[in-house]
Each structure stands twice: as structure tokens, then as C-alpha cells.
PDB file of N, CA and C in Angstrom:
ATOM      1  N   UNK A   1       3.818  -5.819 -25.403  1.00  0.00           N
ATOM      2  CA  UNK A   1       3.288  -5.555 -24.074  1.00  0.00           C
ATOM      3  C   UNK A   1       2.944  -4.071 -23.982  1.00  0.00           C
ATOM      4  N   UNK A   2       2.018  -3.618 -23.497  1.00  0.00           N
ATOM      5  CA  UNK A   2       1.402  -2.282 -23.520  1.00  0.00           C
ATOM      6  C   UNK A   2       1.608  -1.591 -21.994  1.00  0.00           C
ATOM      7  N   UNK A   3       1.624  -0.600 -22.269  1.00  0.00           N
ATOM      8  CA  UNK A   3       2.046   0.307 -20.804  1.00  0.00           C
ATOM      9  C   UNK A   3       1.578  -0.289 -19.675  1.00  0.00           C
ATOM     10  N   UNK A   4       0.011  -0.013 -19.938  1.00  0.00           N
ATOM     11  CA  UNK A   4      -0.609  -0.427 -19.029  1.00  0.00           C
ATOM     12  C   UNK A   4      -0.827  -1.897 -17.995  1.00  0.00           C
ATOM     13  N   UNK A   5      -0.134  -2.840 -19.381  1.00  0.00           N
ATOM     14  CA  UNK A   5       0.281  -4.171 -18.707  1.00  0.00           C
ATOM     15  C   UNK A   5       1.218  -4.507 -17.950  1.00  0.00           C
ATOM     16  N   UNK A   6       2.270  -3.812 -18.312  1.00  0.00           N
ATOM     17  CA  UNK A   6       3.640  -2.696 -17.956  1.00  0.00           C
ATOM     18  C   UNK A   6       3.700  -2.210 -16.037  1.00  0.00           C
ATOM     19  N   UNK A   7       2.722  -1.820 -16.342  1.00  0.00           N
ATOM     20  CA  UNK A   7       2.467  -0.858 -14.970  1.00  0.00           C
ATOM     21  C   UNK A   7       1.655  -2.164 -14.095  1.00  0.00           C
ATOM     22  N   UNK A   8       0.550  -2.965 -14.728  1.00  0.00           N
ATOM     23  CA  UNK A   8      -0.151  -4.042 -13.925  1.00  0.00           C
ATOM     24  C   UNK A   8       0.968  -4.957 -13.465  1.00  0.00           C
ATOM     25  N   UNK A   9       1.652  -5.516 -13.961  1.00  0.00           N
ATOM     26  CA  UNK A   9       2.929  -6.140 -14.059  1.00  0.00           C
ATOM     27  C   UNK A   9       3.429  -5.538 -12.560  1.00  0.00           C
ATOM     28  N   UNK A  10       3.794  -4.382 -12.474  1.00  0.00           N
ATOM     29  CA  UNK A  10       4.569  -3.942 -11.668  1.00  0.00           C
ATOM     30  C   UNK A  10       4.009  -3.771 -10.425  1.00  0.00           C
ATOM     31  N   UNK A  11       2.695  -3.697 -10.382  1.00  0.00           N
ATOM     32  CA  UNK A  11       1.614  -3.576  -9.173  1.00  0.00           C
ATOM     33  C   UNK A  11       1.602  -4.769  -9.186  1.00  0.00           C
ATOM     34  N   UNK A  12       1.629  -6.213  -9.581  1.00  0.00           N
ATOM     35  CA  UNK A  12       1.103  -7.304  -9.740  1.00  0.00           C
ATOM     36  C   UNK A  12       2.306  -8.232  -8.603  1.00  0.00           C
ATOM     37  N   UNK A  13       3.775  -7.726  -9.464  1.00  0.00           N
ATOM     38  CA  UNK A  13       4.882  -7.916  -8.551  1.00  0.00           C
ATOM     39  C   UNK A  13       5.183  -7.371  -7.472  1.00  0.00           C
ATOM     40  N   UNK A  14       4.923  -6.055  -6.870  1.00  0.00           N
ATOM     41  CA  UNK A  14       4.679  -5.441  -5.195  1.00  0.00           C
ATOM     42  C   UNK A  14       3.752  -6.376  -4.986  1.00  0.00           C
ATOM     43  N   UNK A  15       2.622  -6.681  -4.803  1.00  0.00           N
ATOM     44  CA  UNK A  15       1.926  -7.099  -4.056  1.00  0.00           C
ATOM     45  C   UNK A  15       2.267  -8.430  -3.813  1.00  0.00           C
ATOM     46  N   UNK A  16       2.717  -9.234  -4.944  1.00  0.00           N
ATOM     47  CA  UNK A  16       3.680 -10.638  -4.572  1.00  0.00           C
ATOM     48  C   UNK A  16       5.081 -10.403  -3.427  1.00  0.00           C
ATOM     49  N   UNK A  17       5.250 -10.059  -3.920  1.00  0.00           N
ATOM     50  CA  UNK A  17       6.788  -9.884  -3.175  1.00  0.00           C
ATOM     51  C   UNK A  17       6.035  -9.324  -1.571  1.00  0.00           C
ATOM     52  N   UNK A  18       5.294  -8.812  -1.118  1.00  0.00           N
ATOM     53  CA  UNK A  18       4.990  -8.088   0.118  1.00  0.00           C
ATOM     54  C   UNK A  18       3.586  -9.476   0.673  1.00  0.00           C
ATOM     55  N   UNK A  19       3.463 -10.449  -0.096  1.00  0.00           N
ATOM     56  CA  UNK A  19       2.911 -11.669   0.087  1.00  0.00           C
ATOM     57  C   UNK A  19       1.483 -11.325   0.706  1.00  0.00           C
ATOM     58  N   UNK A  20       0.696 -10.161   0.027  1.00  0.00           N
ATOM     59  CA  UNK A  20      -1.008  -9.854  -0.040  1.00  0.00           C
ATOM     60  C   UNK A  20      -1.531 -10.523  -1.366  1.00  0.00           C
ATOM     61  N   UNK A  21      -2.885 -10.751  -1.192  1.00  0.00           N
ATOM     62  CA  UNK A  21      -3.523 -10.929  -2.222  1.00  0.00           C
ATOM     63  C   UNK A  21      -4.795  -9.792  -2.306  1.00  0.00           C
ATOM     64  N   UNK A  22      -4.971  -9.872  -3.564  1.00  0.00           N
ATOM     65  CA  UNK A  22      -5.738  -8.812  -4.272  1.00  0.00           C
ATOM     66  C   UNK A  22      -6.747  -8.087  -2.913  1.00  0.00           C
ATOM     67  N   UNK A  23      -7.267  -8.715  -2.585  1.00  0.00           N
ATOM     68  CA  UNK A  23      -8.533  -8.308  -1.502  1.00  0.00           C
ATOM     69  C   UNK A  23      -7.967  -7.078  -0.496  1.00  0.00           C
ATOM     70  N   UNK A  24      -6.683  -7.626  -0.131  1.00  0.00           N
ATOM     71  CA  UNK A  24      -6.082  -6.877   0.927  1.00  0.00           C
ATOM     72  C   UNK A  24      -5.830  -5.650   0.673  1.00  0.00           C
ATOM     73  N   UNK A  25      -4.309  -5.586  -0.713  1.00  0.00           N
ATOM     74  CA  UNK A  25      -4.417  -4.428  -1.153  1.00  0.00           C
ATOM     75  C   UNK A  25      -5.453  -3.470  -1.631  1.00  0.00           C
ATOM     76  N   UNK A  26      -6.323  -4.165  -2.487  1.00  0.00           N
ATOM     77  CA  UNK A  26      -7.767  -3.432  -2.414  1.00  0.00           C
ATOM     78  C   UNK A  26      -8.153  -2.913  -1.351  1.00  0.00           C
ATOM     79  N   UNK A  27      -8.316  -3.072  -0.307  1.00  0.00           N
ATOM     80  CA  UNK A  27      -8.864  -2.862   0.645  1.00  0.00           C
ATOM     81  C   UNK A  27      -7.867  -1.702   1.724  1.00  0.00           C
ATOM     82  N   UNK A  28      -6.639  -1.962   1.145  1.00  0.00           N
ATOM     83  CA  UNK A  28      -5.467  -0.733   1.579  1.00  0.00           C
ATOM     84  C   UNK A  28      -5.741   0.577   1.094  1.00  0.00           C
ATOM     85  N   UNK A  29      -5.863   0.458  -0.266  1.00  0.00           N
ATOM     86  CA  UNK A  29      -5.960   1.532  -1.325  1.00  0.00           C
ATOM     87  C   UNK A  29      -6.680   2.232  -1.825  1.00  0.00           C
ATOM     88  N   UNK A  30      -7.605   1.388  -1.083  1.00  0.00           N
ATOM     89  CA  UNK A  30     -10.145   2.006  -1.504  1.00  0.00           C
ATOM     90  C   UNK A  30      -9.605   1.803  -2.813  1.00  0.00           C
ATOM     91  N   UNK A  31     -10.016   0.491  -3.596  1.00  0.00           N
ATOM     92  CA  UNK A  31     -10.901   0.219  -4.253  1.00  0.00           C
ATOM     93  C   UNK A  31     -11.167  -1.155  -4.558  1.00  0.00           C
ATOM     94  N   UNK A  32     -11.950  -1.844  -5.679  1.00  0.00           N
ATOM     95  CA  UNK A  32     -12.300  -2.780  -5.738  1.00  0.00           C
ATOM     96  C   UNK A  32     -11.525  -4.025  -6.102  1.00  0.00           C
ATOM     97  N   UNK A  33     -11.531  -5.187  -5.711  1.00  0.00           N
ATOM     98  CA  UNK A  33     -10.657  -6.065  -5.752  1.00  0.00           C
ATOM     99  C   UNK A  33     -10.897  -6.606  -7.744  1.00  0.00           C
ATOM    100  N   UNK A  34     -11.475  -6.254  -7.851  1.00  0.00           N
ATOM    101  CA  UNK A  34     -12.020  -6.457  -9.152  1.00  0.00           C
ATOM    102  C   UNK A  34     -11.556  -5.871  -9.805  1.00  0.00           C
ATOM    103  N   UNK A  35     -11.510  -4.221 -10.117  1.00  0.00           N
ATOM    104  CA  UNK A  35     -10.619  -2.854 -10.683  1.00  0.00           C
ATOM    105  C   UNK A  35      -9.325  -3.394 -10.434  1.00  0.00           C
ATOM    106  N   UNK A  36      -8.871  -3.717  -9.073  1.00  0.00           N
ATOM    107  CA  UNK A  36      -7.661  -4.334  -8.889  1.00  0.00           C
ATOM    108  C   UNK A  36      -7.015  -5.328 -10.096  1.00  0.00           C
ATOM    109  N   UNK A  37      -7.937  -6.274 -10.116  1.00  0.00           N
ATOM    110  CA  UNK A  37      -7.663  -7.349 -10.714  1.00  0.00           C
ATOM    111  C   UNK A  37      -7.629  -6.665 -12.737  1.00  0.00           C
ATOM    112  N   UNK A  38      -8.329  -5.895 -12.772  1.00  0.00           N
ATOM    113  CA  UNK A  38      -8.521  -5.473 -14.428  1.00  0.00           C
ATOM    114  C   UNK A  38      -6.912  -4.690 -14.427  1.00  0.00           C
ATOM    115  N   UNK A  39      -6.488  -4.305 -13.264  1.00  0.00           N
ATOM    116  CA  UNK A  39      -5.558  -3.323 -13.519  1.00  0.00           C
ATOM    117  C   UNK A  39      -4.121  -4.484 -13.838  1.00  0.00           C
ATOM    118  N   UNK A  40      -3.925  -4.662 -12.878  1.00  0.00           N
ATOM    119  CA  UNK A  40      -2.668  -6.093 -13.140  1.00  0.00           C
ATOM    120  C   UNK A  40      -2.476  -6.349 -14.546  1.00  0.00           C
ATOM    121  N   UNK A  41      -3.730  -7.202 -14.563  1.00  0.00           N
ATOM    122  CA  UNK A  41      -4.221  -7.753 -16.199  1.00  0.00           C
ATOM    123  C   UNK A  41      -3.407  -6.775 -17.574  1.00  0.00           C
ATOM    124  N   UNK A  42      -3.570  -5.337 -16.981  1.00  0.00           N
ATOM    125  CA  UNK A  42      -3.659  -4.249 -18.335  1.00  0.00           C
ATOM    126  C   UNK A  42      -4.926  -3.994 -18.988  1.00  0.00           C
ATOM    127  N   UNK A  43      -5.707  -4.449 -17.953  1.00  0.00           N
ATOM    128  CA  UNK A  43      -7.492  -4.218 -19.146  1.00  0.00           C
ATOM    129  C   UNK A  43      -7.816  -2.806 -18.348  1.00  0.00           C
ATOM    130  N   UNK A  44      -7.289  -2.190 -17.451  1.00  0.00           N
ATOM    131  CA  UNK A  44      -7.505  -0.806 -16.802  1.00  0.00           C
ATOM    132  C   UNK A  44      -6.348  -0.463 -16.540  1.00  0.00           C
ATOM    133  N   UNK A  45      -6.875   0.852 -16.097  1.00  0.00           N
ATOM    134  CA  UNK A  45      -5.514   1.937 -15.800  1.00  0.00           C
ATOM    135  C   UNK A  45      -5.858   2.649 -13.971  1.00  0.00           C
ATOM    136  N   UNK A  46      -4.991   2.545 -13.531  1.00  0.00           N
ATOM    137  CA  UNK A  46      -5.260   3.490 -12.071  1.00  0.00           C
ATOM    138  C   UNK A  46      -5.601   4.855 -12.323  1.00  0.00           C
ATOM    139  N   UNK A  47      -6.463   5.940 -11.774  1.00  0.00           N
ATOM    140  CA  UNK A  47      -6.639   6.707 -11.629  1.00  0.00           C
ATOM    141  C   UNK A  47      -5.361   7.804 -11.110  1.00  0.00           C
ATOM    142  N   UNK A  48      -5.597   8.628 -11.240  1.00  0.00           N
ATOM    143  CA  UNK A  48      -4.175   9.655 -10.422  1.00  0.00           C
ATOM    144  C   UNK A  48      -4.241   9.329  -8.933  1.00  0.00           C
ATOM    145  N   UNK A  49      -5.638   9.250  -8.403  1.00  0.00           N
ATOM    146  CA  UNK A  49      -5.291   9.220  -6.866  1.00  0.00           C
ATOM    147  C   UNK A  49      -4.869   7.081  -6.334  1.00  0.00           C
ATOM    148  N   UNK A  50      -5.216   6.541  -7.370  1.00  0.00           N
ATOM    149  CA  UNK A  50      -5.143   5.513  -6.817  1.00  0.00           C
ATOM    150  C   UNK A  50      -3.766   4.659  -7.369  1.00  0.00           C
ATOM    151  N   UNK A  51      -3.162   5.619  -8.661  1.00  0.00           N
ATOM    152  CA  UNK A  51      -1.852   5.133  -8.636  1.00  0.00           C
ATOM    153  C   UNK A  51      -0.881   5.987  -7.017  1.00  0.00           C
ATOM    154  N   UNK A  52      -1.299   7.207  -7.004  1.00  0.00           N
ATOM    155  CA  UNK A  52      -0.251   7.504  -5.774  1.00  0.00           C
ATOM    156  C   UNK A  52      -0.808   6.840  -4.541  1.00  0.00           C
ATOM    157  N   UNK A  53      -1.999   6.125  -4.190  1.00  0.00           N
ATOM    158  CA  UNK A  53      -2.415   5.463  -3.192  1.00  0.00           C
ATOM    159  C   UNK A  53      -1.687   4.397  -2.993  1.00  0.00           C
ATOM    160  N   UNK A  54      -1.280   3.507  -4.585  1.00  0.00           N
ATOM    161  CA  UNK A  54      -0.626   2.589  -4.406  1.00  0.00           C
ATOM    162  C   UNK A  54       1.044   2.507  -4.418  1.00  0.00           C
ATOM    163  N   UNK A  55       1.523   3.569  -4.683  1.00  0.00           N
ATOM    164  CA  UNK A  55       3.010   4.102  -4.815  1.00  0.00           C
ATOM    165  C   UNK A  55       3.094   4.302  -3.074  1.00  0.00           C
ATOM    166  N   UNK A  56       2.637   5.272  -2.839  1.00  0.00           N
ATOM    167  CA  UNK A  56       2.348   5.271  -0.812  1.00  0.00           C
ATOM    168  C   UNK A  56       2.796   3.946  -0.442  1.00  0.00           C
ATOM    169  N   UNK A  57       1.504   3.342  -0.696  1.00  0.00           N
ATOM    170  CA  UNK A  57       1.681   2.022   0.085  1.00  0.00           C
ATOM    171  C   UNK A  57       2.919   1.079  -0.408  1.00  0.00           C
ATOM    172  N   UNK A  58       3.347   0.909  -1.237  1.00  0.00           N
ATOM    173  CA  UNK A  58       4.623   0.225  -1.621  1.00  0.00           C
ATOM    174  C   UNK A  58       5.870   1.116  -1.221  1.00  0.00           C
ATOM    175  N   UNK A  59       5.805   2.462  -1.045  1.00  0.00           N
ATOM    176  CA  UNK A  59       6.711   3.128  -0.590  1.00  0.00           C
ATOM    177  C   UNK A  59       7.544   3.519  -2.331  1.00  0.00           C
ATOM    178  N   UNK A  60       6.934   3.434  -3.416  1.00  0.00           N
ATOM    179  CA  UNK A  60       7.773   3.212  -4.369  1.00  0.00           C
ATOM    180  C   UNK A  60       7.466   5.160  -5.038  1.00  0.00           C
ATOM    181  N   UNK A  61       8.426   5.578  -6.223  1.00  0.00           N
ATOM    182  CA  UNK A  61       7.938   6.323  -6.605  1.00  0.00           C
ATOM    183  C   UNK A  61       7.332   6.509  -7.748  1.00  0.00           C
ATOM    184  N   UNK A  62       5.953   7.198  -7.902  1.00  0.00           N
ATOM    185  CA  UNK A  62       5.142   7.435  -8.691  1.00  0.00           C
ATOM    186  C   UNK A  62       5.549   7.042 -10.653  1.00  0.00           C
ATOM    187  N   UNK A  63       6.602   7.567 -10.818  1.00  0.00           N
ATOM    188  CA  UNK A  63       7.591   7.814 -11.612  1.00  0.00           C
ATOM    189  C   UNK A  63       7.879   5.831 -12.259  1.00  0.00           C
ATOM    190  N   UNK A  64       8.111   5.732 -11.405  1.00  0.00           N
ATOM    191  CA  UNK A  64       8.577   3.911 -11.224  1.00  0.00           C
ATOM    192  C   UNK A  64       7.478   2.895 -11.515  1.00  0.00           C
ATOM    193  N   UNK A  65       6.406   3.652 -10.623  1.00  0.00           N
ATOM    194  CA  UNK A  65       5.267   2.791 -11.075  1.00  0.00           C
ATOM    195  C   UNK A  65       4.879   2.982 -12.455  1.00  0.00           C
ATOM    196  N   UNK A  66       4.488   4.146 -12.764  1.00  0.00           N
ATOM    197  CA  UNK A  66       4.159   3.894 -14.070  1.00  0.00           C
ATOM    198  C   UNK A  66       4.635   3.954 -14.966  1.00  0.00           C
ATOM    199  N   UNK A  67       6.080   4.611 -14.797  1.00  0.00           N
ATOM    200  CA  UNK A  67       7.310   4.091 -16.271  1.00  0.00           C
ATOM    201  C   UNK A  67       8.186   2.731 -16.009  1.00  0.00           C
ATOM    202  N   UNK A  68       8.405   2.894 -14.975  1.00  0.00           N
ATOM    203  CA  UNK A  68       9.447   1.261 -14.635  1.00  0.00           C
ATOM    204  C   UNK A  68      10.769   2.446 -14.668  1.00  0.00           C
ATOM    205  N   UNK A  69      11.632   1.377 -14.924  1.00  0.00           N
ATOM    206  CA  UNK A  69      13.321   2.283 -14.735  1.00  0.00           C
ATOM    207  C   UNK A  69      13.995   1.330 -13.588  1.00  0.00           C
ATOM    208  N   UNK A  70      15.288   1.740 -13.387  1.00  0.00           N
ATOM    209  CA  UNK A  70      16.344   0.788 -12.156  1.00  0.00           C
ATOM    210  C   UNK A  70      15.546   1.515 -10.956  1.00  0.00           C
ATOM    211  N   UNK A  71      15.500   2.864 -10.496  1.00  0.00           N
ATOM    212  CA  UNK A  71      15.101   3.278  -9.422  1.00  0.00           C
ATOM    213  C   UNK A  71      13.884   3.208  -8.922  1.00  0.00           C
ATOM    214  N   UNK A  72      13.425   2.141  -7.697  1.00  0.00           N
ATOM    215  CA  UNK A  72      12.086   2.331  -7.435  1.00  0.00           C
ATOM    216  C   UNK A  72      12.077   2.862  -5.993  1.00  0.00           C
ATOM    217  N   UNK A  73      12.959   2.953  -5.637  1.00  0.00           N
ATOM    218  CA  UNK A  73      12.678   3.710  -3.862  1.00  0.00           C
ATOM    219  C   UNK A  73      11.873   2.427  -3.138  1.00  0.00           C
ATOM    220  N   UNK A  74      12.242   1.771  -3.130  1.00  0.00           N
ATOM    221  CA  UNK A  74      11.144   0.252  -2.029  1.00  0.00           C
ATOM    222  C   UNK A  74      11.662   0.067  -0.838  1.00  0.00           C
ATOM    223  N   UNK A  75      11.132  -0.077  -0.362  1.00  0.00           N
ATOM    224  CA  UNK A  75      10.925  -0.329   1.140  1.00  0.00           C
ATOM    225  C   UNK A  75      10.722  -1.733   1.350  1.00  0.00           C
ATOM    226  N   UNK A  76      10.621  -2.258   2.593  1.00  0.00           N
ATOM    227  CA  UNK A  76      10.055  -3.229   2.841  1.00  0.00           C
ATOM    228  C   UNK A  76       9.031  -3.193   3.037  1.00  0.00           C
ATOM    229  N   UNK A  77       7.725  -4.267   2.291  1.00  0.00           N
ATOM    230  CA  UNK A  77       6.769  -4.745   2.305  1.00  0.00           C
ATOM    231  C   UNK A  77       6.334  -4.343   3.761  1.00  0.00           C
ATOM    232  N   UNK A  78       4.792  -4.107   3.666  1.00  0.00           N
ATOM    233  CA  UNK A  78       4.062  -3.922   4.792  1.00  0.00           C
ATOM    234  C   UNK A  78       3.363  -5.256   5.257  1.00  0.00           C
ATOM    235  N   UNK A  79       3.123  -5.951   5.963  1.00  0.00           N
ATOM    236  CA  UNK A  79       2.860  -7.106   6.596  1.00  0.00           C
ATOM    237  C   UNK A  79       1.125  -6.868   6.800  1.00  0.00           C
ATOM    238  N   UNK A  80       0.681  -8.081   6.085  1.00  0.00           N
ATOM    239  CA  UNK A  80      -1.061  -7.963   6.199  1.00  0.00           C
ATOM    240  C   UNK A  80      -1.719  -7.680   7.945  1.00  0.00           C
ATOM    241  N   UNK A  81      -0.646  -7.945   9.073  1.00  0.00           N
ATOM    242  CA  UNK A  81      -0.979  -7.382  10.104  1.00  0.00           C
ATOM    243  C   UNK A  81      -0.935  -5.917  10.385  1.00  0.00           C
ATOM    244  N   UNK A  82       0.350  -5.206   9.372  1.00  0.00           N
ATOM    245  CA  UNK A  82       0.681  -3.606   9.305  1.00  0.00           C
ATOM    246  C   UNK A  82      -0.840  -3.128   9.002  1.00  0.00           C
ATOM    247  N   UNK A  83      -1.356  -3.542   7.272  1.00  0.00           N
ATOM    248  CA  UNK A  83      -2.454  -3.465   6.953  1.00  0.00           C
ATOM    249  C   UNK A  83      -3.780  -3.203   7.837  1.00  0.00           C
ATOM    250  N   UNK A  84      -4.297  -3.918   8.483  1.00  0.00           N
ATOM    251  CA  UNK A  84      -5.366  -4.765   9.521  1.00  0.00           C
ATOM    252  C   UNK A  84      -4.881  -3.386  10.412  1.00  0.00           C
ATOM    253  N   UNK A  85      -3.929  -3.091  11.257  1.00  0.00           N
ATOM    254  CA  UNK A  85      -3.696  -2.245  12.234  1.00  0.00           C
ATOM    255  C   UNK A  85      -4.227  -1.000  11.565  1.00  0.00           C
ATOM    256  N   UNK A  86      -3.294  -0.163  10.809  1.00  0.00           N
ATOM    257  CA  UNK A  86      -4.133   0.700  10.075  1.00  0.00           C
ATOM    258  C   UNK A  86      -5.195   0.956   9.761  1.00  0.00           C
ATOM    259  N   UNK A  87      -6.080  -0.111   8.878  1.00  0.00           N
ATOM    260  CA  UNK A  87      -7.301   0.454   8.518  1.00  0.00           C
ATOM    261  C   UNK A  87      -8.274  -0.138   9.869  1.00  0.00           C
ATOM    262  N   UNK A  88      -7.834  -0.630  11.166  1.00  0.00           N
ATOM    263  CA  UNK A  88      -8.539  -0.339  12.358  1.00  0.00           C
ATOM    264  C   UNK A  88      -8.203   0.878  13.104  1.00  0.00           C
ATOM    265  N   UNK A  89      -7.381   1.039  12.672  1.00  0.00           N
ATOM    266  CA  UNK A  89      -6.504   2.317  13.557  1.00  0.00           C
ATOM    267  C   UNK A  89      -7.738   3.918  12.887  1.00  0.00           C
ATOM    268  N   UNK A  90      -7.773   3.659  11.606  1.00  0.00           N
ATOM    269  CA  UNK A  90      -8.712   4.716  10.566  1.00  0.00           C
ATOM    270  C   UNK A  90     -10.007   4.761  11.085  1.00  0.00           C
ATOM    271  N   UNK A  91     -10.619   3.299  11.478  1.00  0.00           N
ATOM    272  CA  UNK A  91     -11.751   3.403  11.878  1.00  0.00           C
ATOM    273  C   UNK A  91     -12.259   3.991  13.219  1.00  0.00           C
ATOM    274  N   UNK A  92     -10.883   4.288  13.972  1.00  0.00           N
ATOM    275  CA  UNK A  92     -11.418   4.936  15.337  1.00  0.00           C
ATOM    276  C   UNK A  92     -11.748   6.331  15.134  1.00  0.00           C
ATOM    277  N   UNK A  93     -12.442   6.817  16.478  1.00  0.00           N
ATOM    278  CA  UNK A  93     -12.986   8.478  16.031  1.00  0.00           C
ATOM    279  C   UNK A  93     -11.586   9.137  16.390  1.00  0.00           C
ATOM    280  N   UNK A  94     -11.622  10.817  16.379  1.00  0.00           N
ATOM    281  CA  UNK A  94     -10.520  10.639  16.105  1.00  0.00           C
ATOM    282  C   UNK A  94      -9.743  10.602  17.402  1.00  0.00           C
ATOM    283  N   UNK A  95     -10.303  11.046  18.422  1.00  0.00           N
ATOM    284  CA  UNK A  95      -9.697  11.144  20.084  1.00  0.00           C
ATOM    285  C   UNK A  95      -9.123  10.088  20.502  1.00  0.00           C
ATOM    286  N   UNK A  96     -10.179   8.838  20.284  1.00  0.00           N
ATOM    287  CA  UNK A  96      -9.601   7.541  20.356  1.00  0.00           C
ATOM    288  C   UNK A  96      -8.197   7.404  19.474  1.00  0.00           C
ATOM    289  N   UNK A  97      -8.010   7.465  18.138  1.00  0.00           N
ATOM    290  CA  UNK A  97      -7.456   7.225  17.640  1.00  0.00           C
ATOM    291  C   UNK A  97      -5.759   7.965  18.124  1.00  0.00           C
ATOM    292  N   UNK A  98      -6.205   9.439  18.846  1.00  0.00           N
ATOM    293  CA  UNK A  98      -5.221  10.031  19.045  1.00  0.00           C
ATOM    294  C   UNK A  98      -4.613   9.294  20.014  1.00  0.00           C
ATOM    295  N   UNK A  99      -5.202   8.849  21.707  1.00  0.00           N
ATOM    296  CA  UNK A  99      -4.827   8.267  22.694  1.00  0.00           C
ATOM    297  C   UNK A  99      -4.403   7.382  22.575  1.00  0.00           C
ATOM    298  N   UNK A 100      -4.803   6.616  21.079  1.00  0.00           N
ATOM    299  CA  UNK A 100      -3.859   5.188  21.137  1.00  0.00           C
ATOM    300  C   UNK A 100      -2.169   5.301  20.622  1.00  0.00           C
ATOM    301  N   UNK A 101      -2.613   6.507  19.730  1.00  0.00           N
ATOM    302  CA  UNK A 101      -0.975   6.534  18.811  1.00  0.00           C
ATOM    303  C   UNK A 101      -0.293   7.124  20.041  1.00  0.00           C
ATOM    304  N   UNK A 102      -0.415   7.576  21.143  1.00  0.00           N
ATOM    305  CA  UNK A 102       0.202   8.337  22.299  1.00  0.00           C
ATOM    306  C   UNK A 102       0.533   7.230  22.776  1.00  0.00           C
ATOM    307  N   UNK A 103      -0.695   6.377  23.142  1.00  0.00           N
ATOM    308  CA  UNK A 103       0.070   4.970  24.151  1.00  0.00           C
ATOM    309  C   UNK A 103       1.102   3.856  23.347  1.00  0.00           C
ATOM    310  N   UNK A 104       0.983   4.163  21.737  1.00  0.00           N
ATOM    311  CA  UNK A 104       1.895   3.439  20.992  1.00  0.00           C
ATOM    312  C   UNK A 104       3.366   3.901  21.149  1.00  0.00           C
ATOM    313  N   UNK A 105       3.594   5.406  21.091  1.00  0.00           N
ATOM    314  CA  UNK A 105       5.074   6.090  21.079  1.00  0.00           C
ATOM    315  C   UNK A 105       5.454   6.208  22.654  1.00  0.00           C
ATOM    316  N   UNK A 106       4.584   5.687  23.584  1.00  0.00           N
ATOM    317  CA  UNK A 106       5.064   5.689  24.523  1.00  0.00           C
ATOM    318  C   UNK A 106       5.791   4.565  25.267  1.00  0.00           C
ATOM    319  N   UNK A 107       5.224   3.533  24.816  1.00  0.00           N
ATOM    320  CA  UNK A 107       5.722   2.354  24.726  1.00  0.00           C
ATOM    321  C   UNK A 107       7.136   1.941  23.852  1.00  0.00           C
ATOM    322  N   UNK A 108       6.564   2.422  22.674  1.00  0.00           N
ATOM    323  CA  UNK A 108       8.035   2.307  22.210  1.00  0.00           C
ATOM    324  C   UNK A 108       9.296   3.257  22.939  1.00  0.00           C
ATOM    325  N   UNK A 109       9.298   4.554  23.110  1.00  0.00           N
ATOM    326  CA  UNK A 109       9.721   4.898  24.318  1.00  0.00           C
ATOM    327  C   UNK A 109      10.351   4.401  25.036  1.00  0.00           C
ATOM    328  N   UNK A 110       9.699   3.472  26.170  1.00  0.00           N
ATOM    329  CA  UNK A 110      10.140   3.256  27.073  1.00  0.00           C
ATOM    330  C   UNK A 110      10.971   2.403  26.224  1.00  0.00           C
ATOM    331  N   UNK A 111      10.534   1.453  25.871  1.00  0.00           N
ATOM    332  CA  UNK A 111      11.767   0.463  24.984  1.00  0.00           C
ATOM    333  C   UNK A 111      12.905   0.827  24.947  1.00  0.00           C
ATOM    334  N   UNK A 112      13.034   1.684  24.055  1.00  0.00           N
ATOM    335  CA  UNK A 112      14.206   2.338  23.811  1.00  0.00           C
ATOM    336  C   UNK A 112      15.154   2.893  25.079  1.00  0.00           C
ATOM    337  N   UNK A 113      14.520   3.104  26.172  1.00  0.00           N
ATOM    338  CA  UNK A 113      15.160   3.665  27.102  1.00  0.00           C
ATOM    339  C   UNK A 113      15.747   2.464  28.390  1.00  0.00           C
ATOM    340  N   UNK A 114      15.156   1.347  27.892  1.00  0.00           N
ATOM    341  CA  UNK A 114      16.069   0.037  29.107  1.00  0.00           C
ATOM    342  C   UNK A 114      16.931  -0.844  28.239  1.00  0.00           C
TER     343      UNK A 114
END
């Protein structure tokens, strides 16, 4: 088994375990569901910015992804609705975008306070 299958393997299993398919994470991480798919495989390699794009998003560390080891720092899986919120949340300009994350912590806020 070769590094790189190694490392697809390990991107192959985050994205199972957090229950996305290829399209999604692609679409988390900017890039192609296709590159995606060569990478898993071991027929490609991530780039520097798009292995830490995908370490981010798994919450894992860099280190883990592409050597493996006991320590991966994981988090819980982000939910294809987490996803969807975000990259709508990206698409607002940015004022909009600011007023909403205000009306988000404010809400939670209040939560917290009854």
C-alpha cells in the first residue's frame, strides 16, 4: 500500500464516518469531486492547501492526515446541514453576512440565559 493510498484511505474514512459523499466534501474544500475521487483511490495527492483544507474540515491534524499515527485530534463530524449553512453563509456580501452571525450569537445568547 503506498502513502498516498495511505492518506486516500484516511480521507476516504472521515468522510464515511461524518456520512458525506464525495460531492459534498468537494464542494467544502474547493475542489473537484473527481480530484476527490483520484485522491481516496491513491492515483493523486492533495496539494498543501487542500490537504490543510481538508484537515480544517475534519478538525484532524495535518500530521495525521498524511502520516496516520494513534493521534488524530477529531472532532465530531460536521453534518451536511453544517456544510450547506456555511458555504451559504460564504456566499453572502460581507455586511449581510456580518448581521446574520450577530443575529446567530444573539440568539444563542439569549438561550443560554433562560
Amino acid at each position: 500500500m503506498t502513502a498516498n493510498n495511505t492518506l486516500g484511505l484516511r480521507i476516504k474514512s472521515l468522510r464515511e464516518q461524518a456520512n458525506l459523499d464525495q460531492a459534498v466534501l468537494a464542494e467544502a474544500v474547493g475542489t473537484a469531486r473527481s480530484h476527490l475521487t483520484n485522491i481516496e483511490r491513491g492515483r493523486a495527492k492533495p496539494g498543501r492547501d487542500l490537504l490543510l483544507a481538508i484537515a480544517k474540515f475534519f478538525s484532524v491534524s495535518i500530521d495525521w492526515l498524511a502520516n496516520g499515527g494513534d493521534e488524530k485530534t477529531h472532532m465530531e463530524p460536521v453534518s451536511p446541514k453544517e456544510i450547506l449553512l456555511l458555504n451559504s453563509f460564504r456566499k453572502l456580501p460581507k455586511d449581510e453576512a456580518e448581521l446574520h452571525l450577530n443575529l446567530i450569537l444573539a440568539r444563542i445568547s439569549q438561550g443560554k440565559e433562560q
